[in-house]
Protein backbone atom coordinates (compact mmCIF):
# COMPACT_ATOMS: atom_id res chain seq x y z
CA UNK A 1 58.81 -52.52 -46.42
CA UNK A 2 55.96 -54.44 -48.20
CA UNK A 3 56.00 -56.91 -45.47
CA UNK A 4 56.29 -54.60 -42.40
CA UNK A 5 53.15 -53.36 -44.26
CA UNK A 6 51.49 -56.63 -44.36
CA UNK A 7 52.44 -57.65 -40.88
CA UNK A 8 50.48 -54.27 -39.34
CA UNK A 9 47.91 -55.08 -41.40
CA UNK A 10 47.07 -58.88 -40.01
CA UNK A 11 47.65 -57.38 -36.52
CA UNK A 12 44.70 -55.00 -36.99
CA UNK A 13 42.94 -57.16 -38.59
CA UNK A 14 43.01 -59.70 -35.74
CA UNK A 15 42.27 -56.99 -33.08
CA UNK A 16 38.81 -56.13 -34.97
CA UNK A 17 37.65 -59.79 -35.11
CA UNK A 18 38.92 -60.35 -31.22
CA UNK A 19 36.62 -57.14 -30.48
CA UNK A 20 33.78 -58.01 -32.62
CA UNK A 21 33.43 -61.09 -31.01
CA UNK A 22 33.63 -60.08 -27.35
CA UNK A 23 30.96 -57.73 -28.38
CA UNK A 24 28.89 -60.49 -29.85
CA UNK A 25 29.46 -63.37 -27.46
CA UNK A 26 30.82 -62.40 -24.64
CA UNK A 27 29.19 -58.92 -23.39
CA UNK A 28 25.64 -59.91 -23.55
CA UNK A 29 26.26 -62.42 -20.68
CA UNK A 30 28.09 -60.29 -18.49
CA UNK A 31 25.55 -57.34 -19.17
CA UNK A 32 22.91 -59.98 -18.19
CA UNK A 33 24.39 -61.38 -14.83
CA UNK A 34 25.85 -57.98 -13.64
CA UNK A 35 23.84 -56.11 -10.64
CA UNK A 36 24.03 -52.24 -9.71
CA UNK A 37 25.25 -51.47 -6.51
CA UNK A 38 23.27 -49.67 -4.04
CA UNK A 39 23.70 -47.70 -1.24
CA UNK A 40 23.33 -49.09 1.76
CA UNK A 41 21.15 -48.04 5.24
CA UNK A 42 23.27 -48.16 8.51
CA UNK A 43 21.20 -48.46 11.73
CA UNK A 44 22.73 -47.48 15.33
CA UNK A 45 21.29 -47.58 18.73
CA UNK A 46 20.73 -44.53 20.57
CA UNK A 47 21.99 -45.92 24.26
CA UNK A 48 24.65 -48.07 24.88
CA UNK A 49 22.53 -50.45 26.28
CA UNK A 50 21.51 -52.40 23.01
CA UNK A 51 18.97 -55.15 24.97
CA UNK A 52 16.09 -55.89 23.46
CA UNK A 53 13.13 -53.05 24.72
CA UNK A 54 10.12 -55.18 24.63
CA UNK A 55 7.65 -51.98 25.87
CA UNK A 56 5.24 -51.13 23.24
CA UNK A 57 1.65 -49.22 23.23
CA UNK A 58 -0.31 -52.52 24.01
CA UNK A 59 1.23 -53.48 27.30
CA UNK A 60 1.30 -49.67 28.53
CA UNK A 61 -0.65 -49.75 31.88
CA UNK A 62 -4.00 -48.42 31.28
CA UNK A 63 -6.77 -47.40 34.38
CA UNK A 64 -10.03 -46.99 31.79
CA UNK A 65 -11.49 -49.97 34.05
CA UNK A 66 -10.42 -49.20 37.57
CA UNK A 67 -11.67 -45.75 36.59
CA UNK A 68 -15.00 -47.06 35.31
CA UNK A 69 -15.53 -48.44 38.48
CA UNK A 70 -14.54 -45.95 40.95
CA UNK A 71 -15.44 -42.63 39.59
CA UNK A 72 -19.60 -42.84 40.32
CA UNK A 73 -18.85 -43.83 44.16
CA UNK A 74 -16.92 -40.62 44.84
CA UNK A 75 -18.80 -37.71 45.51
CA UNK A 76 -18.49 -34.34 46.14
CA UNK A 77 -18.82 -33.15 49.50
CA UNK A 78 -20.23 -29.50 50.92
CA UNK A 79 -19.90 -28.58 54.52
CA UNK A 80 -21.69 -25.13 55.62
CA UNK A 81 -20.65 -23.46 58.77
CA UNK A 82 -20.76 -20.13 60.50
CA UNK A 83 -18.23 -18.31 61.55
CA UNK A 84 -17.28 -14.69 63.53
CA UNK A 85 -16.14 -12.15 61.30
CA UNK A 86 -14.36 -8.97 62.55
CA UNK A 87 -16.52 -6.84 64.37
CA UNK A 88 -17.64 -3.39 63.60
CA UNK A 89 -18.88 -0.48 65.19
CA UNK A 90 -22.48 -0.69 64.26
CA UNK A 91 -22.04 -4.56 65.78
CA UNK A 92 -21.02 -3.24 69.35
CA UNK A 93 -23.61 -0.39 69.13
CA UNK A 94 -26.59 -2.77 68.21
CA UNK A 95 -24.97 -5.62 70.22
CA UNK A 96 -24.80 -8.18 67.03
CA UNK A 97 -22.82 -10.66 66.61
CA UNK A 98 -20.90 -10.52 62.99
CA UNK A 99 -21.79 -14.07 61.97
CA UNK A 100 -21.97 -15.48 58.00
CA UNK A 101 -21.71 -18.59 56.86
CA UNK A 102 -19.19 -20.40 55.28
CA UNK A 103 -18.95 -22.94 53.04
CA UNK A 104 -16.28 -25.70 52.44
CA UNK A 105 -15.79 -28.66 50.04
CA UNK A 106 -13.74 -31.70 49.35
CA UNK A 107 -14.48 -35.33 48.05
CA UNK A 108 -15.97 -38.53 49.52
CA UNK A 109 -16.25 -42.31 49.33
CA UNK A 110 -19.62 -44.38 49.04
CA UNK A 111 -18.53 -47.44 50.51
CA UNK A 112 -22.22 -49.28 50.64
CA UNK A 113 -25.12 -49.13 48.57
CA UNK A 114 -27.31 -48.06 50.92
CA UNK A 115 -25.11 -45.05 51.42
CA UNK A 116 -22.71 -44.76 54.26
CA UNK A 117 -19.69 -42.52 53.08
CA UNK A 118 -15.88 -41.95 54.38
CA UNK A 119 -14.47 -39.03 54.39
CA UNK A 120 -11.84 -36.89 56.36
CA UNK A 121 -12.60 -35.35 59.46
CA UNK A 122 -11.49 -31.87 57.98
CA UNK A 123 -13.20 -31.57 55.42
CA UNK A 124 -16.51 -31.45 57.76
CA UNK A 125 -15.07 -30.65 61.01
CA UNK A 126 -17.59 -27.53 62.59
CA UNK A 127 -20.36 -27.99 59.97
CA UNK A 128 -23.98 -27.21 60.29
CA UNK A 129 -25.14 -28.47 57.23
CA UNK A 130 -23.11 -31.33 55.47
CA UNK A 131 -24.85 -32.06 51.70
CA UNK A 132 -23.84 -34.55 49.30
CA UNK A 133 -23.45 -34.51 45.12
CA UNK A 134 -23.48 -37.78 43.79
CA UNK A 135 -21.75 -38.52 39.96
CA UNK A 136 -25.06 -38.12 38.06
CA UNK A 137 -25.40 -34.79 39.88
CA UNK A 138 -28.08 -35.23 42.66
CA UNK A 139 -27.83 -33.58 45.51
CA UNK A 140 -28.81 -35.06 48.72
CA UNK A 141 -28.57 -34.15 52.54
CA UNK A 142 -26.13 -36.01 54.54
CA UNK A 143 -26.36 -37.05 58.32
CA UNK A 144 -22.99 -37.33 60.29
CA UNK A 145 -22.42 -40.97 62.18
CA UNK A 146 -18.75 -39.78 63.58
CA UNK A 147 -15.28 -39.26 63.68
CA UNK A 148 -12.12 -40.03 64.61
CA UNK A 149 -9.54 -36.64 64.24
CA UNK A 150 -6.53 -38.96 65.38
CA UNK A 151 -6.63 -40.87 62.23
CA UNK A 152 -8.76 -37.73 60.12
CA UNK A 153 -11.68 -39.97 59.21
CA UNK A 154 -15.29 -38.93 58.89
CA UNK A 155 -18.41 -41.22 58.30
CA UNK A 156 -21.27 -39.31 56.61
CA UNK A 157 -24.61 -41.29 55.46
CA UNK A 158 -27.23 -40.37 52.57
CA UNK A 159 -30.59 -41.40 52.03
CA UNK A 160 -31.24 -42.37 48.19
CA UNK A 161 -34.29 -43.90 46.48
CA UNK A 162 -32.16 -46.64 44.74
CA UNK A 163 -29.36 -48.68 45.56
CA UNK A 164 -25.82 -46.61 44.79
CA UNK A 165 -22.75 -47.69 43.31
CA UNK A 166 -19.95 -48.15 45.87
CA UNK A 167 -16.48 -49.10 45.84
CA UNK A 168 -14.93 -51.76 47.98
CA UNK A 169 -11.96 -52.09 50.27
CA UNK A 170 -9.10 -53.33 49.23
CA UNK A 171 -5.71 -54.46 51.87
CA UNK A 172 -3.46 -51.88 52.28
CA UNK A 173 -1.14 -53.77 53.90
CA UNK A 174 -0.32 -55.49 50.77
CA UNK A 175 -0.08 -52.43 48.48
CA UNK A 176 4.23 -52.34 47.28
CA UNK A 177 5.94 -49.45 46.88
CA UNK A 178 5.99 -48.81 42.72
CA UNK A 179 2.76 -50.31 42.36
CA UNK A 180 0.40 -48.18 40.14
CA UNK A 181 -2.78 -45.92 41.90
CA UNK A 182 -5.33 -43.43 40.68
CA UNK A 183 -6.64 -40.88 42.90
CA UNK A 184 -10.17 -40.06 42.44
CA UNK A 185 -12.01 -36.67 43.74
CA UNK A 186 -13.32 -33.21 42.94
CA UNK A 187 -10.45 -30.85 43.03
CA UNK A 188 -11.14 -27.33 42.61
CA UNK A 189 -15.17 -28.20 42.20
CA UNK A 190 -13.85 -29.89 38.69
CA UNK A 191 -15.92 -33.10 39.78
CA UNK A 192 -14.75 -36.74 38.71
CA UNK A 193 -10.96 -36.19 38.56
CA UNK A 194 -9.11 -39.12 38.05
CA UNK A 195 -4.94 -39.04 38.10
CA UNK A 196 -2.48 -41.56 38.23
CA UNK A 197 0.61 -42.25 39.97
CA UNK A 198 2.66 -44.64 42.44
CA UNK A 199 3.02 -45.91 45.55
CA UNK A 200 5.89 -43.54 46.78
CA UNK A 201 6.54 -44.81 50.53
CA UNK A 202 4.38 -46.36 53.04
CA UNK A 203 4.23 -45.84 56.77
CA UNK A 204 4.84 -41.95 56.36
CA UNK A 205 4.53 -39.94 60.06
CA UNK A 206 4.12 -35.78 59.17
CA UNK A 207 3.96 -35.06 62.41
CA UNK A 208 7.36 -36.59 63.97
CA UNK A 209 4.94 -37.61 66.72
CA UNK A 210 4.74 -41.17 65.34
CA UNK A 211 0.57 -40.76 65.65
CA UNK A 212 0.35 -41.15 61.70
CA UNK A 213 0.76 -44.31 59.20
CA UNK A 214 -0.07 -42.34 55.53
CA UNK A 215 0.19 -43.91 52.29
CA UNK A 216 3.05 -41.49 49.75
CA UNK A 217 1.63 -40.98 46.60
CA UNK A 218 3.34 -39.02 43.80
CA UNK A 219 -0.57 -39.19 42.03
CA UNK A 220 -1.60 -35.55 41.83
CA UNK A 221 -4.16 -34.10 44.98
CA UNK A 222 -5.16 -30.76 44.99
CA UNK A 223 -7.45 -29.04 47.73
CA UNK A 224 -10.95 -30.44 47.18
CA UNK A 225 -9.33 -34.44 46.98
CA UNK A 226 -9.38 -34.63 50.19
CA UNK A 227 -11.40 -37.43 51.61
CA UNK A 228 -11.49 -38.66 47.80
CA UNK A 229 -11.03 -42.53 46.90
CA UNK A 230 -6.49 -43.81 46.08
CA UNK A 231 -7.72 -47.04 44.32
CA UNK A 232 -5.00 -50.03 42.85
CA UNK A 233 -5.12 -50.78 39.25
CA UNK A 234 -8.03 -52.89 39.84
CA UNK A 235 -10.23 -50.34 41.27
CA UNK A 236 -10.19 -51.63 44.78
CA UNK A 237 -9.96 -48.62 47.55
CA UNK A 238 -6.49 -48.89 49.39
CA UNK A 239 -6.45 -45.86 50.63
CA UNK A 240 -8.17 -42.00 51.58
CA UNK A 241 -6.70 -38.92 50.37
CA UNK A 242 -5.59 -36.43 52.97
CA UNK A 243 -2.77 -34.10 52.58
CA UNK A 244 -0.16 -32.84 50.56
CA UNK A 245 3.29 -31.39 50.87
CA UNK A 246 3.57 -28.22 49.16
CA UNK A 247 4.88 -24.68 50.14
CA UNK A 248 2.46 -23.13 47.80
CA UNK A 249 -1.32 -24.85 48.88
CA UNK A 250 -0.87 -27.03 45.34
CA UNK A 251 0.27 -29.89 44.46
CA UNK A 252 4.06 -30.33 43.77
CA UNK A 253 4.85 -33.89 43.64
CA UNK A 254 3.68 -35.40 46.99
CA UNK A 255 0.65 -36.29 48.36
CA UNK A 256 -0.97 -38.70 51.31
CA UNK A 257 -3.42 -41.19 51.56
CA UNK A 258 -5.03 -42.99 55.15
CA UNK A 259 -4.35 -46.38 54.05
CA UNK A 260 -7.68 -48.24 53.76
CA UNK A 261 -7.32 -50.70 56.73
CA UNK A 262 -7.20 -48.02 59.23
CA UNK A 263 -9.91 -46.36 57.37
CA UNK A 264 -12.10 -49.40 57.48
CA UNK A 265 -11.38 -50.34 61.08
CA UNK A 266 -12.07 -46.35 62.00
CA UNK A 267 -15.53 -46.81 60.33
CA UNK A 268 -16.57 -50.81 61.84
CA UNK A 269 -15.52 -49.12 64.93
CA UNK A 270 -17.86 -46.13 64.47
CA UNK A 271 -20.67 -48.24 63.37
CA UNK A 272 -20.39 -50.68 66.08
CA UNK A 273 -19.04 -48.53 69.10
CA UNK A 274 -20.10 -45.61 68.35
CA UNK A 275 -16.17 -44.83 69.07
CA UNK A 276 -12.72 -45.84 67.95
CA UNK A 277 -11.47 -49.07 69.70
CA UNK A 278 -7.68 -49.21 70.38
CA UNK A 279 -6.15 -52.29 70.63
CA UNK A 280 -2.24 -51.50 71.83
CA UNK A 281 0.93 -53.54 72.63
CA UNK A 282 2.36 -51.92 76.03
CA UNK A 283 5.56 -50.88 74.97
CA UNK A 284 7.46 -47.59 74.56
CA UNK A 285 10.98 -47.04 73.22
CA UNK A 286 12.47 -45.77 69.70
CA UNK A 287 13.34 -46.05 66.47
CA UNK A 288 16.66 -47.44 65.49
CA UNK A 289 18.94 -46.19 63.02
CA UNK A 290 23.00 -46.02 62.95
CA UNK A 291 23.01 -43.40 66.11
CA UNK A 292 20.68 -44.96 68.10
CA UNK A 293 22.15 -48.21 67.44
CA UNK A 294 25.65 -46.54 68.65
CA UNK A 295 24.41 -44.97 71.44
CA UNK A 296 22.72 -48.41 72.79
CA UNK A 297 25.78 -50.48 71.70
CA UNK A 298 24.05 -52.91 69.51
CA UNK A 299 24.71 -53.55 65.91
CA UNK A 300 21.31 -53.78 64.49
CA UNK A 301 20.22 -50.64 62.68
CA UNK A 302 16.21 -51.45 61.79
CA UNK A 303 13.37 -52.07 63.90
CA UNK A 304 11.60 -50.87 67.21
CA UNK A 305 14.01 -51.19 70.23
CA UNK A 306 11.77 -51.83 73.44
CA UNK A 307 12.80 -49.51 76.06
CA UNK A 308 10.19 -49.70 78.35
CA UNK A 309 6.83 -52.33 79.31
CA UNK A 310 3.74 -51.34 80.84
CA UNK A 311 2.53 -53.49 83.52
CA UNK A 312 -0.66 -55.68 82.87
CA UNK A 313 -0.27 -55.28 79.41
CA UNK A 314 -0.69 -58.16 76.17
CA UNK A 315 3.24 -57.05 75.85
CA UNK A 316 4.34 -57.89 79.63
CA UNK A 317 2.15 -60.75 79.61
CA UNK A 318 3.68 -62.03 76.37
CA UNK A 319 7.17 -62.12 78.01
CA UNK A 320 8.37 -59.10 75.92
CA UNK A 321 11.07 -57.19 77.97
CA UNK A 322 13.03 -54.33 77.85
CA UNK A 323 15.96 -54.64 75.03
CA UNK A 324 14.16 -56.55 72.83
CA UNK A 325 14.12 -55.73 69.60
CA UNK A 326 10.64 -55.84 67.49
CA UNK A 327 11.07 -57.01 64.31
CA UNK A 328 8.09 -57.85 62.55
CA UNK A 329 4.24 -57.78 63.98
CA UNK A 330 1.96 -60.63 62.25
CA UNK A 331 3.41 -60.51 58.06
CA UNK A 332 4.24 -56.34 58.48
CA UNK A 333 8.25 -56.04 58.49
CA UNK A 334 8.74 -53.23 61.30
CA UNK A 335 11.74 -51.16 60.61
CA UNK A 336 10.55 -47.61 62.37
CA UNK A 337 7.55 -47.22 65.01
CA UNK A 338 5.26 -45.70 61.92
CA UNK A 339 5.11 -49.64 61.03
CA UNK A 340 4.19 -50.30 64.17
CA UNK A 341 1.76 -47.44 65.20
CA UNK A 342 -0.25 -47.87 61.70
CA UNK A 343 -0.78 -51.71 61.88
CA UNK A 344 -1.84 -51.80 65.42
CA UNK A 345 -4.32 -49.08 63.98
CA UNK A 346 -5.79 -51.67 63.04
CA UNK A 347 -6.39 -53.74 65.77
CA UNK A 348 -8.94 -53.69 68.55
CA UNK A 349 -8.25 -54.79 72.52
CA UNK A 350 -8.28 -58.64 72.75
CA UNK A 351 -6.59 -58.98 69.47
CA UNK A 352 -4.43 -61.64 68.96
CA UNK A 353 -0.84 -61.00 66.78
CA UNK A 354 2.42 -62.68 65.96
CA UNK A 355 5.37 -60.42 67.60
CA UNK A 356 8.78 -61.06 66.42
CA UNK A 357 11.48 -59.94 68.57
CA UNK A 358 15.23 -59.74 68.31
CA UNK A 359 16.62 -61.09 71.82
CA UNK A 360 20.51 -61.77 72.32
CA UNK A 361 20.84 -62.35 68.55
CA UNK A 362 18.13 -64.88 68.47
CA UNK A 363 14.48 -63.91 66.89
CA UNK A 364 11.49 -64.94 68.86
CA UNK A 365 7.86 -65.14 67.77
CA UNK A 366 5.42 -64.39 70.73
CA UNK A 367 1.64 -64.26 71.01
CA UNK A 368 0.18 -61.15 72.39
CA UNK A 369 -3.16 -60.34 73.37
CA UNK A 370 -3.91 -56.84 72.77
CA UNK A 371 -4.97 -54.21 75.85
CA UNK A 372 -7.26 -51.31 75.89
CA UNK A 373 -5.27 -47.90 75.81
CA UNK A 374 -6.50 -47.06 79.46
CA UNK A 375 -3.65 -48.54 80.94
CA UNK A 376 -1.26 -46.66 79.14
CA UNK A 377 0.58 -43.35 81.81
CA UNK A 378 2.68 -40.83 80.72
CA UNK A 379 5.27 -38.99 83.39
CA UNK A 380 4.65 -35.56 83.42
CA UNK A 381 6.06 -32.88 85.28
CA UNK A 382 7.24 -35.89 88.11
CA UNK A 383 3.38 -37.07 88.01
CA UNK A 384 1.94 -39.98 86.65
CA UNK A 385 -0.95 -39.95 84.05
CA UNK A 386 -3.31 -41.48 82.97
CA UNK A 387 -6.31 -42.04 80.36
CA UNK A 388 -9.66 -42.07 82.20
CA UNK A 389 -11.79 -45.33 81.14
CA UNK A 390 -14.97 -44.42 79.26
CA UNK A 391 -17.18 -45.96 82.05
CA UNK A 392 -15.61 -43.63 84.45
CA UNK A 393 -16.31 -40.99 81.74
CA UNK A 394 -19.80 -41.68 81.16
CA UNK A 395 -20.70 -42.60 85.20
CA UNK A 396 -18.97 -39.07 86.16
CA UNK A 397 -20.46 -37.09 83.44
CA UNK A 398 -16.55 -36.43 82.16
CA UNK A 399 -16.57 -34.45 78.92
CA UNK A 400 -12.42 -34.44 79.34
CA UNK A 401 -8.94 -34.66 81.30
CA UNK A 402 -6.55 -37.20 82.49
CA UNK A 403 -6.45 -39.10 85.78
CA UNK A 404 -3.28 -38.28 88.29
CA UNK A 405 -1.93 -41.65 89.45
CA UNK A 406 1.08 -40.87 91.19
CA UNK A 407 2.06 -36.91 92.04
CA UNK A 408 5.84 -37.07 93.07
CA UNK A 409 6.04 -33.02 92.42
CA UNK A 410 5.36 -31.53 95.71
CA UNK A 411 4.77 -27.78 94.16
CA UNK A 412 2.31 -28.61 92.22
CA UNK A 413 0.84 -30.63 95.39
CA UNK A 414 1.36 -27.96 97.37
CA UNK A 415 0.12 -24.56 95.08
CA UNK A 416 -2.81 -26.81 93.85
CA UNK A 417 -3.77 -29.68 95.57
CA UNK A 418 -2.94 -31.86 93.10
CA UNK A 419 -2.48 -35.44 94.29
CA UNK A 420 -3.52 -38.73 92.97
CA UNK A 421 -7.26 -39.22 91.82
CA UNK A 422 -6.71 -35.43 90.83
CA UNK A 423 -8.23 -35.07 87.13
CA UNK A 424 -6.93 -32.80 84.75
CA UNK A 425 -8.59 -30.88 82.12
CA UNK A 426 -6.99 -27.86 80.61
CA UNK A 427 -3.13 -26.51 80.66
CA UNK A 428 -2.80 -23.27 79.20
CA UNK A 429 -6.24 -23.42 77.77
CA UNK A 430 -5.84 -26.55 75.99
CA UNK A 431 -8.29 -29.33 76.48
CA UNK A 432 -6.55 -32.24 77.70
CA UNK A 433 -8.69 -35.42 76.15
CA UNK A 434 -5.74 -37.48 76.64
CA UNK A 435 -2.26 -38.52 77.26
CA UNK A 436 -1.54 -38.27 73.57
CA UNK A 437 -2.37 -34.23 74.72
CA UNK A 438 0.04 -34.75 77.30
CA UNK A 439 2.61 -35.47 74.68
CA UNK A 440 1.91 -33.48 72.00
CA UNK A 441 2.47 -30.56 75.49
CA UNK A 442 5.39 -31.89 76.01
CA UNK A 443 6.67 -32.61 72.47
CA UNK A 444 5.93 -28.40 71.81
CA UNK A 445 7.61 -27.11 75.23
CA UNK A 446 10.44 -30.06 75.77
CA UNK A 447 12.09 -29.17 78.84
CA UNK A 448 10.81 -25.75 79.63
CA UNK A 449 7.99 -26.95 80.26
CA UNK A 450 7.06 -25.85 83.27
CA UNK A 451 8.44 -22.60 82.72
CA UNK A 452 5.73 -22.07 80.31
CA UNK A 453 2.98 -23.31 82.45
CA UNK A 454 0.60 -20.37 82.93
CA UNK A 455 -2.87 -21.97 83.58
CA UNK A 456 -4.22 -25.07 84.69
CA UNK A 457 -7.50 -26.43 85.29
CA UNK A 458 -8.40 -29.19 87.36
CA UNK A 459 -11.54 -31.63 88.70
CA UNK A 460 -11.39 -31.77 92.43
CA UNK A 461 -12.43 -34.43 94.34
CA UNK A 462 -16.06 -33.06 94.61
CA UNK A 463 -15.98 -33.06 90.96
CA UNK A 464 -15.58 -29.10 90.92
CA UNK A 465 -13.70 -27.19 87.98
CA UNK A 466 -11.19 -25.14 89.18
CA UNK A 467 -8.31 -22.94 87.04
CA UNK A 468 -5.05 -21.87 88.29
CA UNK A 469 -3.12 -19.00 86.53
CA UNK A 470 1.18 -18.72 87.58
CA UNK A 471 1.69 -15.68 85.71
């Protein structure tokens, strides 16, 4: 017993001096060394697409300096006109005429310092009195040098003391769809509006009459823009703003622009002429697209296909012919007759471009001399049309109408007189100032047309005016 006694005795013993010296030596050291742990952050993306996003607040676009140097060259435009009112009793007693005036505005361009402005054709179209507010809020009278409704451009010009600050013209033919614009103008009378946007489309036609070449914009225009200054991100002027698409009279995400070649050729033009000068190719056909392409058996689905060539034009003297396929005019890609229509805007007669045709499978490049648009007839009702020169105009004393060069429709020879030399100035009260008239007739009426003939007024060959009503 005494030494089961002794033998618990050295074994608790040695446990105290085992523990007293791991206390001593060996827990310091571990105490010393020994770290807490913490918790951790976990970061995850929020797209599956973990690429690097190098967009940050100092390469965001910014427009302070395009702004800067656009906003004092537009203006604010007022046009005041009269117009009829309804008339009243005490009117037709006293024999007045009810008559007020009424005023309009939109925007403008200063496009030289000593102060020639563009603007659109509606925004002054039937003013008496055109005046002019410029950015530091003078208000001058403005004198108008002419227009051009075809392409809705105005040229205005103001009389200052000083030079003024203008904006210059930049190439719209160059301007890429996604590339950044401001629009500039006085919507709603709120002067010196500046929004951004891009460059939606190009070569847009609103009319389906392929007469139009705008400039899509997705910048917000409001009435009261019009005429006002789409400028690039480096404040040059590409283009004029005209229209928007809306079923409410506001903006809702679409808006167009005259691009600034046209513009700029509209105004030399003015200047110089005192008219527009059109320079045009000679040919008519379509547009092609899968259907077309089907119905004419060929397996190319962009570009103009040539259907027809005028005689003694730049196109038939070129060597273009029937079937060929236009491709690309100068460096403008042609893919619908909007391309086409809206760079030969641009031109004047005796104008030299590049034409690159399609012909069996092989592309061609040929030089063509642009004509003037009198040669260009229309068929019309089995007649053959004609624009009347401007010498003939101005030797005449012709305000209007369209020369007969052919009459194959022997009723209309026959009820009227008309034959060839015949001059035409009015169907159905509408003045006829050219073929483009003609077409835009026949484009409303299509086949019935001469069902819904009901008047038509003619020059003799005495240079008489006579009308004709069938109904």
């Amino acid at each position: 017993m005494k030494k089961f006694l002794t033998l618990v005795f050295v074994s608790v013993l040695g446990g105290v001096i085992s523990l007293s010296s791991y206390k001593l030596f060996i827990e310091k050291d571990v105490i010393t060394t020994s770290q807490t742990p913490q918790e951790s952050t976990h970061y995850f993306p929020t797209s599956l697409n973990t690429k690097k996003n190098n967009y940050s607040i100092e390469n965001a676009p910014s427009f302070a300096d395009a702004a800067e140097k656009t906003i004092d060259a537009v203006v604010h435009v007022k046009n005041t006109s009269v117009v009829s009112g309804p008339v009243t009793f005490q009117d037709l007693l006293y024999g007045r005429r009810s008559q007020h005036a009424q005023v309009g505005t939109g925007s403008g361009v200063i496009i030289s310092p000593d102060g020639y402005i563009i603007t659109n054709n509606h925004v002054i179209d039937g003013a008496k009195e055109i005046s002019i507010t410029l950015n530091d809020n003078r208000t001058l009278p403005a004198e108008l040098v002419g227009t051009d409704p075809k392409t809705d451009v105005a040229l205005l010009k103001i009389d200052a003391d000083d030079e003024l600050p203008f904006t210059t013209f930049g190439d719209s033919d160059q301007v890429k769809v996604g590339e950044w614009v401001l629009a500039v103008g006085n919507p709603f009378n709120l002067t010196s509006t500046v929004t951004a946007g891009i460059i939606s489309a190009k070569s847009r036609d609103l009319t389906g009459q392929h007469s139009q070449s705008f400039l899509q914009t997705d910048a917000a225009v409001n009435p009261g823009n019009s005429g006002g200054a789409l400028v690039n991100s480096n404040g040059d002027l590409i283009g004029i703003n005209t229209a928007i698409s809306s079923q409410t009279g506001s903006y809702i995400g679409y808006s167009f622009a005259v691009p600034s070649n046209i513009a700029r050729k509209v105004v030399e033009d003015i200047m110089e002429f005192g008219n527009v000068q059109n320079g045009i190719l000679g040919v008519s056909g379509i547009s092609l697209n899968s259907e077309q392409s089907e119905d004419l058996d060929i397996d190319v689905t962009e570009g103009f296909y040539v259907s027809n060539v005028e005689d003694k034009s730049g196109a038939k003297n070129a060597g273009i012919k029937s079937g060929d396929i236009i491709k690309q005019i100068d460096n403008v890609r042609i893919s619908k007759f909007a391309d086409l229509t809206g760079y030969l805007s641009t031109k004047r007669p005796n104008d030299l471009v590049e034409v690159t045709v399609l012909r069996d499978g092989k592309e061609k490049t040929l030089p063509v001399k642009l004509s003037k648009s009198e040669i260009l007839t229309v068929t019309f009702l089995d007649m053959q049309l004609k624009n009347i020169p401007s010498a003939t105009k101005e030797k005449y004393n012709i305000k209007q109408g369209v020369l007969v060069t052919k009459n194959d429709n022997y009723w209309l020879y026959q009820k009227i007189g008309i034959n060839r030399g015949t001059i035409i100035t009015d169907i159905n009260d509408t003045p006829i100032n050219s073929i483009d008239d003609i077409n835009t007739l026949k484009q409303k009426y299509g086949n019935d047309f001469k069902e819904n003939i009901e008047k038509i007024s003619i020059l003799n060959s005495h240079g008489q005016k006579q009308s004709f009503i069938f109904r």
